[in-house]
Protein backbone atom coordinates (compact mmCIF):
# COMPACT_ATOMS: atom_id res chain seq x y z
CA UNK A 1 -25.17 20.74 -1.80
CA UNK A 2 -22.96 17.47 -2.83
CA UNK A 3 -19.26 18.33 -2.96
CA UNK A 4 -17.45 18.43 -6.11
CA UNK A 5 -13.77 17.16 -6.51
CA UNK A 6 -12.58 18.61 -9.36
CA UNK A 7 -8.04 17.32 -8.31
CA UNK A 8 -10.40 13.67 -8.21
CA UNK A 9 -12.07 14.66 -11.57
CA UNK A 10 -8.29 15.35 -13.22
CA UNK A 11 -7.29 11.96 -11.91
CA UNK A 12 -10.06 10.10 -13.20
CA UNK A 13 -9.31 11.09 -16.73
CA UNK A 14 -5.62 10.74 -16.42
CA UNK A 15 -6.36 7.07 -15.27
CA UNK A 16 -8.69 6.32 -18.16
CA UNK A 17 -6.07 7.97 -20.61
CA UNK A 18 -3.66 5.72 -19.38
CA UNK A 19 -5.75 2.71 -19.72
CA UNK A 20 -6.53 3.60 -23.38
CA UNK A 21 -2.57 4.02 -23.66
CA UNK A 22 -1.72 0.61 -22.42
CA UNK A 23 -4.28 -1.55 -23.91
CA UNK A 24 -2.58 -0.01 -27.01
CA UNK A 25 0.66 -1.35 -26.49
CA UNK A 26 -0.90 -4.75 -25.36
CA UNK A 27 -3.09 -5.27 -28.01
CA UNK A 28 -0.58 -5.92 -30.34
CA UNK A 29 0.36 -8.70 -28.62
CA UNK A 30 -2.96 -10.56 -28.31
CA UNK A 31 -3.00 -10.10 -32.41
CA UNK A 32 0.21 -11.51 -32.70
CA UNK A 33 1.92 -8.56 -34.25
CA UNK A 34 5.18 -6.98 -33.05
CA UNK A 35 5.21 -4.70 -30.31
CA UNK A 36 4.45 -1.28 -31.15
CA UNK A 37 4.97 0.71 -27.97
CA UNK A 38 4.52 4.20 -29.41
CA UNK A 39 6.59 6.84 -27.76
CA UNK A 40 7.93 4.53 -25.48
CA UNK A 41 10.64 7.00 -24.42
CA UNK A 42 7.65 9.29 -23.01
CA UNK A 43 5.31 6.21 -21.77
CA UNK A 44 7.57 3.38 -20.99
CA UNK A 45 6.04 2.96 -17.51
CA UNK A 46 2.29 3.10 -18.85
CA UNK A 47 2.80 0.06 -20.75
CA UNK A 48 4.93 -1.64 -18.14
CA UNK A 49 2.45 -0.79 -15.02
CA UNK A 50 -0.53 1.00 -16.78
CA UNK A 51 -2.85 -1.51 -15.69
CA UNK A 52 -2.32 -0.30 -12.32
CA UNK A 53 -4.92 2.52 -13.21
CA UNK A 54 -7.34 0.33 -12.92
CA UNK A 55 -7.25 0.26 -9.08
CA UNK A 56 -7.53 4.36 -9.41
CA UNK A 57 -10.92 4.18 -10.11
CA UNK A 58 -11.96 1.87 -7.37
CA UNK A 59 -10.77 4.01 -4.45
CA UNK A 60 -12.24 6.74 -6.20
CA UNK A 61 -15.45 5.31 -6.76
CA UNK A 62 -15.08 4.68 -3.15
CA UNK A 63 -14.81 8.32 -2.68
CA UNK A 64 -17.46 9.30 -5.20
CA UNK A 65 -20.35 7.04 -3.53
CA UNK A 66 -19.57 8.25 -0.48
CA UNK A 67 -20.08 11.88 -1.24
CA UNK A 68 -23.84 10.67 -2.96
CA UNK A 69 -24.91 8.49 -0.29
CA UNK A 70 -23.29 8.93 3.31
CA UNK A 71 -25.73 12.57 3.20
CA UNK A 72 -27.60 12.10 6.39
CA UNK A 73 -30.48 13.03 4.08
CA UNK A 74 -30.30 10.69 1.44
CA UNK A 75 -32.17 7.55 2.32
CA UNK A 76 -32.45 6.03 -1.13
CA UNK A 77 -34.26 3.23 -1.73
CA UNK A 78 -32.51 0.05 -3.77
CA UNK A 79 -34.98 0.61 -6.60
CA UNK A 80 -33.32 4.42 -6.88
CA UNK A 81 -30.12 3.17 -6.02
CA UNK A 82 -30.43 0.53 -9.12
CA UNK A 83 -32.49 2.87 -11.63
CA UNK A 84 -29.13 5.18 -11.11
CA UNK A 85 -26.74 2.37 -11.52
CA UNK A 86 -28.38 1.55 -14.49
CA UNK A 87 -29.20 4.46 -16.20
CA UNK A 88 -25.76 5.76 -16.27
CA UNK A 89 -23.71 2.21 -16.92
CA UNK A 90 -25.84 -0.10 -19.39
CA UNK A 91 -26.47 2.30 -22.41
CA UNK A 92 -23.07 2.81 -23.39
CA UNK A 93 -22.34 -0.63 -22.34
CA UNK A 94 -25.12 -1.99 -24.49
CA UNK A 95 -24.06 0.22 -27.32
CA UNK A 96 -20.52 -0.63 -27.29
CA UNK A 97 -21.05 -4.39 -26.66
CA UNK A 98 -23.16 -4.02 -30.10
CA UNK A 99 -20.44 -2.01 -32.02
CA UNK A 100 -18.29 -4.66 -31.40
CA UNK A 101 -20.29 -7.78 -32.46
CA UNK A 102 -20.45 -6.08 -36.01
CA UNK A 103 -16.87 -5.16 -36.48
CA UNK A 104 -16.23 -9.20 -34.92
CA UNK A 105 -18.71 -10.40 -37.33
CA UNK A 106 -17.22 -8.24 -40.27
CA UNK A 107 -13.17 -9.48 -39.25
CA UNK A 108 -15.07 -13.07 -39.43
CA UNK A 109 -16.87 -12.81 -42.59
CA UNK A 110 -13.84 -10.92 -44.57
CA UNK A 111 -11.05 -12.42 -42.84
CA UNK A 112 -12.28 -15.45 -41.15
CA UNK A 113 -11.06 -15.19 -37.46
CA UNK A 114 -12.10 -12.78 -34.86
CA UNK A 115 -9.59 -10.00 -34.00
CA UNK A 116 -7.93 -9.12 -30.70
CA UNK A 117 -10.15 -10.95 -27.92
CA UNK A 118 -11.73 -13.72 -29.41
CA UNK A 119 -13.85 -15.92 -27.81
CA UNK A 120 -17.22 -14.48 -28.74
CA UNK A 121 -19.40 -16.93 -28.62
CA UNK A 122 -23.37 -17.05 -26.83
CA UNK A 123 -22.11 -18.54 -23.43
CA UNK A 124 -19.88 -15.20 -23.56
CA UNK A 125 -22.08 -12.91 -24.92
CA UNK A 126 -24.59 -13.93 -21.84
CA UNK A 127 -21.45 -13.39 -19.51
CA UNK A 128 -21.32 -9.50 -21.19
CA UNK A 129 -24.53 -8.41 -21.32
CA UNK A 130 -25.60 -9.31 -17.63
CA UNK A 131 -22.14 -8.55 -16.84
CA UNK A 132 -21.02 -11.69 -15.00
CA UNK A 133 -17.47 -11.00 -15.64
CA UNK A 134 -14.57 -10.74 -13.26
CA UNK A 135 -14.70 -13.95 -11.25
CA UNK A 136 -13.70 -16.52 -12.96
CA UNK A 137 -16.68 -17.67 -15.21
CA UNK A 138 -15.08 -16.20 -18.69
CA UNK A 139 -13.15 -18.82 -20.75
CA UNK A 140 -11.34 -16.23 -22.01
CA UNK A 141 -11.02 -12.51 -23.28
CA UNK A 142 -14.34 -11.48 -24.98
CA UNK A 143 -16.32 -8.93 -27.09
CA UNK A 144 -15.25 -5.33 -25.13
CA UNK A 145 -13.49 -7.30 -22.55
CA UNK A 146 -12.52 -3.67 -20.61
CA UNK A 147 -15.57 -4.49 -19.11
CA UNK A 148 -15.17 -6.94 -16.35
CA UNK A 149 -14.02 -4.04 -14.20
CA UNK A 150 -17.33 -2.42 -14.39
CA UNK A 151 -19.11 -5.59 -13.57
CA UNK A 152 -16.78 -6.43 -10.25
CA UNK A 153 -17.58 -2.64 -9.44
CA UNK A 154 -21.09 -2.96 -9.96
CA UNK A 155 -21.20 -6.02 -7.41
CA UNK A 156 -19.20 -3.90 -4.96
CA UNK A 157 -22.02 -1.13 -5.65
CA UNK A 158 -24.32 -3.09 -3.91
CA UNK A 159 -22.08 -4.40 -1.19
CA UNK A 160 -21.78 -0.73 -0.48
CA UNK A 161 -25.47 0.19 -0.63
CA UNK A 162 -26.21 -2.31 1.89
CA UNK A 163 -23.75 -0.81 4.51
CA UNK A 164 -24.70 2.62 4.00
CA UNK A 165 -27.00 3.05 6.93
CA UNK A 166 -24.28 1.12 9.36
CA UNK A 167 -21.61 3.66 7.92
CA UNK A 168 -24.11 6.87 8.82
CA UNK A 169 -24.35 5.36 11.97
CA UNK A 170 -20.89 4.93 13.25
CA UNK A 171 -18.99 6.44 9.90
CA UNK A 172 -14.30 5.54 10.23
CA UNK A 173 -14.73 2.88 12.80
CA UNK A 174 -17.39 0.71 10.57
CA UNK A 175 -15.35 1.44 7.18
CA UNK A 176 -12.10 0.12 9.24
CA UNK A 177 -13.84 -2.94 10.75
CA UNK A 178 -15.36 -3.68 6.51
CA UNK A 179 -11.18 -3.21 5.79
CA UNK A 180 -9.86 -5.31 8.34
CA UNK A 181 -12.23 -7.93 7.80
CA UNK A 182 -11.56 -8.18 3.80
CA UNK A 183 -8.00 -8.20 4.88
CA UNK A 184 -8.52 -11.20 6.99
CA UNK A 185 -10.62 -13.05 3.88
CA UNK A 186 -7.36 -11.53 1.62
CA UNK A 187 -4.73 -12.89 4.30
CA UNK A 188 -6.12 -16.03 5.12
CA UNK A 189 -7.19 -17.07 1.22
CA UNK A 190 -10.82 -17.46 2.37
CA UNK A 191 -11.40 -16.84 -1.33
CA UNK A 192 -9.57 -19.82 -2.49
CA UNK A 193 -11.00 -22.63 -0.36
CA UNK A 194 -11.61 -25.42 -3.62
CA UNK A 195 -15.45 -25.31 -3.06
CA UNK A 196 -15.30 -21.49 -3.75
CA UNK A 197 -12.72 -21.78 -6.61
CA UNK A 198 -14.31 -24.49 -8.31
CA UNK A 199 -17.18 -21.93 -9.33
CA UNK A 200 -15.36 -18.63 -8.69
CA UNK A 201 -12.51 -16.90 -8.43
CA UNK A 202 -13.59 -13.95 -5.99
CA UNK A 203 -9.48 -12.83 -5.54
CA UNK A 204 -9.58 -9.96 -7.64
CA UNK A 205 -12.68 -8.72 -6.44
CA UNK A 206 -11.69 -8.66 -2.54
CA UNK A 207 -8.44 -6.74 -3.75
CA UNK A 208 -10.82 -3.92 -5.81
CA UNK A 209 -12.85 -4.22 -2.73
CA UNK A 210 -10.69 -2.77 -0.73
CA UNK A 211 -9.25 -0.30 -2.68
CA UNK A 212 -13.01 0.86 -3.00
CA UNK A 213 -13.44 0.96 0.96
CA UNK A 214 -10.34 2.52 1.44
CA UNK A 215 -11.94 5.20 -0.71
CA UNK A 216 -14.70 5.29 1.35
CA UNK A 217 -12.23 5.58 4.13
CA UNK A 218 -10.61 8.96 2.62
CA UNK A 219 -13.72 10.70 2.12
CA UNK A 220 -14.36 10.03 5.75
CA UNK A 221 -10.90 10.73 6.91
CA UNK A 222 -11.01 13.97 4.71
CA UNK A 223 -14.59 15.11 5.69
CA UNK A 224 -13.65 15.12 9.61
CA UNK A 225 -9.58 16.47 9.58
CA UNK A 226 -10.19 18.63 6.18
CA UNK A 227 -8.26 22.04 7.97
CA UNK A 228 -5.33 19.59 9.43
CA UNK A 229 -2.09 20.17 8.25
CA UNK A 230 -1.04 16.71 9.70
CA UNK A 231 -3.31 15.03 6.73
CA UNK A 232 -1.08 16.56 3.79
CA UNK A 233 2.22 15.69 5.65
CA UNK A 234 1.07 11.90 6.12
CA UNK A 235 -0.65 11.82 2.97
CA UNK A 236 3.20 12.92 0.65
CA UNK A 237 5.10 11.19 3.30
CA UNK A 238 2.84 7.93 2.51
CA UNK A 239 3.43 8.56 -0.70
CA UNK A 240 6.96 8.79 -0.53
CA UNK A 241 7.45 5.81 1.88
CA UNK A 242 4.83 3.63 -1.07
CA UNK A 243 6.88 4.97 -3.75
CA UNK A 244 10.90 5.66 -3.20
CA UNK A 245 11.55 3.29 -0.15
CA UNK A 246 9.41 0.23 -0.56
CA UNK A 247 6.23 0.23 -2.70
CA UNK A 248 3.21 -0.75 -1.50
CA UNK A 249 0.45 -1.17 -3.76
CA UNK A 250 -2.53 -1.04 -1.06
CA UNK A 251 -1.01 2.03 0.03
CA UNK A 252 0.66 4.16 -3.06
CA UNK A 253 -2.76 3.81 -4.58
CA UNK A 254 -5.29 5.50 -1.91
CA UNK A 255 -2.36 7.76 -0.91
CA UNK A 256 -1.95 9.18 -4.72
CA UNK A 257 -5.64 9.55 -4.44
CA UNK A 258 -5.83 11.34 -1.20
CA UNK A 259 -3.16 13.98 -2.64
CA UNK A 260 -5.51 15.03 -5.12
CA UNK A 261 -8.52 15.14 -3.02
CA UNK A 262 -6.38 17.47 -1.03
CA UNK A 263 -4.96 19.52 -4.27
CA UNK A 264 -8.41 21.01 -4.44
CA UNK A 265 -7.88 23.95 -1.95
CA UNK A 266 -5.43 25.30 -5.00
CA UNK A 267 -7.52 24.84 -7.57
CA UNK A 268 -9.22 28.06 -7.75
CA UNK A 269 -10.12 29.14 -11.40
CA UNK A 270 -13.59 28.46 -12.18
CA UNK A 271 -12.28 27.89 -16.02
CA UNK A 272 -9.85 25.20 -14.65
CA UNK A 273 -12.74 23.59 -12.60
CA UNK A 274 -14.60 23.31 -15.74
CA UNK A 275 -11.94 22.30 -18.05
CA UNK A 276 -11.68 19.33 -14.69
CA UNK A 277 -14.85 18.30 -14.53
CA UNK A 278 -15.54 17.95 -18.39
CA UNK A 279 -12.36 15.93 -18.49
CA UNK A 280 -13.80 14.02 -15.90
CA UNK A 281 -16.94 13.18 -17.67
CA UNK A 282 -15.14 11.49 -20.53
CA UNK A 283 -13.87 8.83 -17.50
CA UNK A 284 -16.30 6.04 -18.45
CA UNK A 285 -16.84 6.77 -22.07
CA UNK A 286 -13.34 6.29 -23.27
CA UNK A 287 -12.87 3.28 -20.86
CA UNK A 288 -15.73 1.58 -22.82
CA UNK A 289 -15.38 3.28 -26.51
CA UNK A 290 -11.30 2.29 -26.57
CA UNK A 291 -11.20 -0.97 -27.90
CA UNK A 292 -14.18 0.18 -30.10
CA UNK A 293 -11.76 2.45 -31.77
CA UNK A 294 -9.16 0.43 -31.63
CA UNK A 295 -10.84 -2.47 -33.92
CA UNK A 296 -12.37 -0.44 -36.20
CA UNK A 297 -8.99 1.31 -37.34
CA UNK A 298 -7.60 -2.35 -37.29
CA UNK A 299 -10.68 -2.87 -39.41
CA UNK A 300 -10.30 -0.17 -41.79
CA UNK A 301 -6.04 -0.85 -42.32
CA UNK A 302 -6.78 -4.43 -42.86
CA UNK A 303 -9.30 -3.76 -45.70
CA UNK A 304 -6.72 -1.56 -47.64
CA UNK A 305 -3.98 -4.04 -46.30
CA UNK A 306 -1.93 -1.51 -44.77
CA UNK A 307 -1.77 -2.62 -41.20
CA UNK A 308 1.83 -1.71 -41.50
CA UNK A 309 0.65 1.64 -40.72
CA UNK A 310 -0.78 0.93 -37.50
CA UNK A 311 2.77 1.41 -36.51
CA UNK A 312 2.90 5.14 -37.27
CA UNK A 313 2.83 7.53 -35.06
CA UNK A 314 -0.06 9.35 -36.59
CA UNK A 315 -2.20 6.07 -36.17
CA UNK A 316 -1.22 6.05 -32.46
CA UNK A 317 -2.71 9.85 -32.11
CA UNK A 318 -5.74 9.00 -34.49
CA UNK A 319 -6.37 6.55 -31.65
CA UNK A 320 -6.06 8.57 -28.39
CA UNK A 321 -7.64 11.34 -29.57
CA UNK A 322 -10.32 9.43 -31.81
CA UNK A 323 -11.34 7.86 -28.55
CA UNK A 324 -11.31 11.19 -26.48
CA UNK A 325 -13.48 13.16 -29.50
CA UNK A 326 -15.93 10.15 -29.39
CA UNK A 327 -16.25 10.05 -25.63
CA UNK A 328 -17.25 13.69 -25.93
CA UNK A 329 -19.77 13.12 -28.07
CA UNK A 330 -20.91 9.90 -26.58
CA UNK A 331 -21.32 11.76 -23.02
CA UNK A 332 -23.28 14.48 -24.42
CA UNK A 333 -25.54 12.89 -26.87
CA UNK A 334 -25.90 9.85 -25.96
CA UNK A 335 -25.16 8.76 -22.49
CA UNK A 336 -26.46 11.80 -20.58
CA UNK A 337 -29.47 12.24 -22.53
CA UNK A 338 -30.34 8.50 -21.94
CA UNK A 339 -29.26 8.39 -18.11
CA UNK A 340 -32.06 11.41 -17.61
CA UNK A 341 -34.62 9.68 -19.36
CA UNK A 342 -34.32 6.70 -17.68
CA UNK A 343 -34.08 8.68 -14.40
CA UNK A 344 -37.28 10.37 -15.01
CA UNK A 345 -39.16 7.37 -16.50
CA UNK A 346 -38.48 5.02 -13.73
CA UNK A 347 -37.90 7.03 -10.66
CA UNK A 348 -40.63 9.22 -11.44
CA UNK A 349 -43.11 5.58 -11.32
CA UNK A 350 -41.51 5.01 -8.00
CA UNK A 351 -41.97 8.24 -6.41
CA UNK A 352 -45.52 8.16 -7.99
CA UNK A 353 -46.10 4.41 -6.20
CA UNK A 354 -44.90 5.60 -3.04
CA UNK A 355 -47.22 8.19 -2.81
CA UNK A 356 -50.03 5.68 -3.90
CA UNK A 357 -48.57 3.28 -0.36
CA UNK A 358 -48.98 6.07 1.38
């Protein structure tokens, strides 16, 4: 039975709450309005650094892959592995991509300019829907443009699917050499030789790379020294070290993630496990359905010309929690309903023409 991580679960939605919280601060910016950083006395550092949150989710994707796929008994084929991918990342995507071509085409018909990121044209509407964003190809910042971090994880997906059977076979010691060797490509700025950066720009995507491998990494580590003692002291005094005495990004990040991997031994309640893991759920959905949110109050406010009150505090709460009540809908009636279908309509065909090879 796969493991749940229900500290990893809390973490996940924390990060995605903090991502919704920061693009709210930024946004203003990109429209040109003053800064509105609501409650800034309470989340001051989530609009300096909340874009940091973004690496959270690659070293736990890391972790969550891991758990899936490093099962001795899961030998997935890449149709699975894809049908999977697929099923649970291009509905809402579609949907959302969709949502926000009709409030763009409404703040262009009523108002005559696009609103917040603006260069939605076809060449970037191509980039969206096959999700070819993240390395360089974008002009600029486009349609739901939160979404270039699914599309550099998607490409990692895949990078990680082909390794699987090499990290069965000899588990820490391949996931170090994979490290070590994007740390060489980071170090040595393989990734910005001028025939590379003409087309691409591949930096970002060796830095989330390694976050997710050092996810990997964790799991691994956990997996084998899971009673040790020695694993929470390094894991708070990495922590500490990252954090108080000199930060280090590649290491504050995997070590925060570590400590909640290892918080699970306290969490105990089955309430609190399922309060966690609903939480955790909403992850994806409100990483997607912010800026949805976030235009269509600008919409609305701009109609009745009272954008003034997008500085209110009651605007700011409309917009966390509007995001948070739609994710939970969105998750339960639309995106999990979909993800099965798909599930059952295409991996059912494959399981049904594997039996026919046979």
């Amino acid at each position: 039975m796969m493991r749940k991580f229900y500290g990893i679960e809390l973490l996940r939605f924390l990060a995605s709450l903090t991502i919704v919280i920061f693009h709210w601060g930024n946004s203003f910016g990109f429209l040109n309005l003053d800064a509105n950083n609501t409650y800034e006395n309470i989340f001051n550092i989530i609009y300096l650094h909340g874009d940091d949150a973004i690496s959270i989710f690659f070293v736990i994707s890391g972790i969550v892959f891991s758990n899936i796929y490093l099962d001795e008994k899961d030998n997935s084929s890449f149709v699975n592995f894809f049908v999977k991918r697929f099923a649970r990342l291009y509905p809402l995507h579609i949907l959302t991509l969709i949502l926000v071509i009709i409030i763009q085409f409404l703040f262009l018909y009523i108002f005559g300019s696009y609103q917040l990121y603006t260069y939605n044209d076809l060449y970037h509407f191509f980039l969206n829907i096959f999700l070819l964003l993240g390395t360089g190809l974008e002009e600029g910042r486009s349609f739901n443009t939160p979404v270039w971090t699914i599309a550099i994880e998607i490409y990692i997906y895949f990078v990680f699917f082909f390794l699987i059977a090499y990290i069965k076979k000899y588990k820490i010691l391949f996931v170090l050499l994979v490290y070590s060797l994007i740390i060489i490509i980071d170090k040595t700025n393989a990734v910005e030789l001028d025939f590379i950066r003409k087309y691409l720009n591949l930096a970002g995507f060796i830095d989330y790379a390694r976050l997710f491998f050092s996810g990997v990494f964790i799991f691994l580590l956990e997996k084998k020294f899971r009673d040790s003692k020695f694993l929470y002291i390094a894991t708070i005094s990495l922590l500490i070290i990252a954090s108080v005495i000199k930060f280090y990004y590649f290491i504050f990040i995997p070590s925060l993630v570590m400590f909640f991997v290892l918080i699970d031994k306290i969490i105990t309640s089955s309430k609190t496990k399922k309060i966690f893991q609903v939480l955790g759920s909403l992850t994806y959905s409100m990483y997607l359905l912010h800026t949805v949110t976030f235009l269509y109050l600008l919409f609305i406010l701009k109609v009745f010309d009272k954008v003034s009150i997008f500085y209110s505090d009651i605007t700011f709460i409309l917009y966390v929690f509007g995001t948070i009540l739609l994710s939970l809908i969105s998750f339960n009636y639309f995106e999990k309903p979909l993800n099965i279908k798909i599930r059952q309509k295409f991996l059912n065909k494959e399981i049904k023409f594997g039996k026919m090879i046979k």
